[in-house]
Protein backbone atom coordinates (compact mmCIF):
# COMPACT_ATOMS: atom_id res chain seq x y z
CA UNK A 1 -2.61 -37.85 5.39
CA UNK A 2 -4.85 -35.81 3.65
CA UNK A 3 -3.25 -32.32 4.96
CA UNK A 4 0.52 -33.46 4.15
CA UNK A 5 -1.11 -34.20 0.32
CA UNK A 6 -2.89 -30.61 -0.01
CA UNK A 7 -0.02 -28.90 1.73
CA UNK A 8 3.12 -30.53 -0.30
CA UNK A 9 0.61 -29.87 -3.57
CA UNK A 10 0.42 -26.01 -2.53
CA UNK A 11 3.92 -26.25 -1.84
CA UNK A 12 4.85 -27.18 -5.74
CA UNK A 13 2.44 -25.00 -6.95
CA UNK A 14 3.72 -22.08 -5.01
CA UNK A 15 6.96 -22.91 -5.76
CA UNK A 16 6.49 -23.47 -9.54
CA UNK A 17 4.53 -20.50 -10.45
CA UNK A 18 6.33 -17.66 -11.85
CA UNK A 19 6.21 -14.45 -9.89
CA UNK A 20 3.53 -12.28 -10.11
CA UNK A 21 2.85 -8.41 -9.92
CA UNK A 22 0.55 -8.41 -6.79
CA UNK A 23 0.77 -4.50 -6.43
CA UNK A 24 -2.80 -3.94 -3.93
CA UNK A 25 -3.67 -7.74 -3.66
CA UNK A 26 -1.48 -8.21 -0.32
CA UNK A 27 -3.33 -5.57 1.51
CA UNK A 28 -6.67 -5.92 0.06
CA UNK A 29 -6.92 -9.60 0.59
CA UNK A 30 -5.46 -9.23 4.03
CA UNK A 31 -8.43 -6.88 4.77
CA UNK A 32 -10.68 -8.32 2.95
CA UNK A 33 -10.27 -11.21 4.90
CA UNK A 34 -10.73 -10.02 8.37
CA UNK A 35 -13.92 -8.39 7.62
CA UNK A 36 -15.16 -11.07 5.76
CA UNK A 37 -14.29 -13.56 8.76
CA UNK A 38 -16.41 -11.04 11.46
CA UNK A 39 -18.89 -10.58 8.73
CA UNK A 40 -20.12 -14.62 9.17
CA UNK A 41 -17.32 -16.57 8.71
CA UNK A 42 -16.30 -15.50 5.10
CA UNK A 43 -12.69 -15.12 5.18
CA UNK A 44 -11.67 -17.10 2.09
CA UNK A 45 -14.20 -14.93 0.29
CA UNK A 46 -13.20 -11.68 1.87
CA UNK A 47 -9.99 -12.12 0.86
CA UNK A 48 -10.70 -13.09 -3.39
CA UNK A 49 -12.48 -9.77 -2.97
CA UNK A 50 -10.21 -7.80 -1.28
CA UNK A 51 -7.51 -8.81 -3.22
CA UNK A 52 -9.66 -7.56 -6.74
CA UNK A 53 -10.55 -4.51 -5.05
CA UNK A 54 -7.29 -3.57 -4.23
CA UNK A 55 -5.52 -4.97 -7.83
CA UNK A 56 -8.35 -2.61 -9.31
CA UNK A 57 -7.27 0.33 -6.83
CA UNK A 58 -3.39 0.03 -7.61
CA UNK A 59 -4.30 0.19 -11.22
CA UNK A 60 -6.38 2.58 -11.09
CA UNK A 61 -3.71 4.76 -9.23
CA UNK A 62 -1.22 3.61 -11.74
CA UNK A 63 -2.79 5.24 -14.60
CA UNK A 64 -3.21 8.35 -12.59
CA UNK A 65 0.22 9.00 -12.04
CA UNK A 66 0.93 7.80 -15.96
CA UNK A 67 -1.21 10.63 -16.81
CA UNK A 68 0.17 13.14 -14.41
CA UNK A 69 3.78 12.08 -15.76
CA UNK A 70 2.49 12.65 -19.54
CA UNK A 71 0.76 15.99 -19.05
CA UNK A 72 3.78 17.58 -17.33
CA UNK A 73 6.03 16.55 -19.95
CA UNK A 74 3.65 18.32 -22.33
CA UNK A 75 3.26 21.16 -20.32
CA UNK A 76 7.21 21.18 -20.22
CA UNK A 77 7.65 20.72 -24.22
CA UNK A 78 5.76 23.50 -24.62
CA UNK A 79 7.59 26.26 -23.15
């Protein structure tokens, strides 16, 4: 009884949450959480953390390529 309860309350709260950028969460949380299962069980937690790491990583490579865009527009304008 219990597991029909949490799963049909995931269910609407999956289902009512708008959609979310996730660019690097997928993939980190996914390794994140095998490592952190053969690291002692810690899946769950391997996965919160793989998930920041990798949000952090696709943002980080976001505002790379933001500033690659901008300085070769510069270096265009001023020829």
């Amino acid at each position: 009884m219990k597991t029909m309860l949490a799963l049909s309350v995931a269910a609407v709260a999956l289902l009512s949450a708008p959609a979310a950028d996730a660019k690097g969460c997928i993939k980190g949380a996914i390794v994140g959480g095998v490592a952190g299962h053969y690291a002692g069980h810690h899946g769950v937690l391997g996965a919160a953390a793989g998930c920041l790491y990798g949000r952090h990583r696709a943002k980080e490579q976001d505002r790379q390529q933001q500033q690659q865009q901008q300085s070769q527009v510069n270096g265009q304008s001023r020829m």
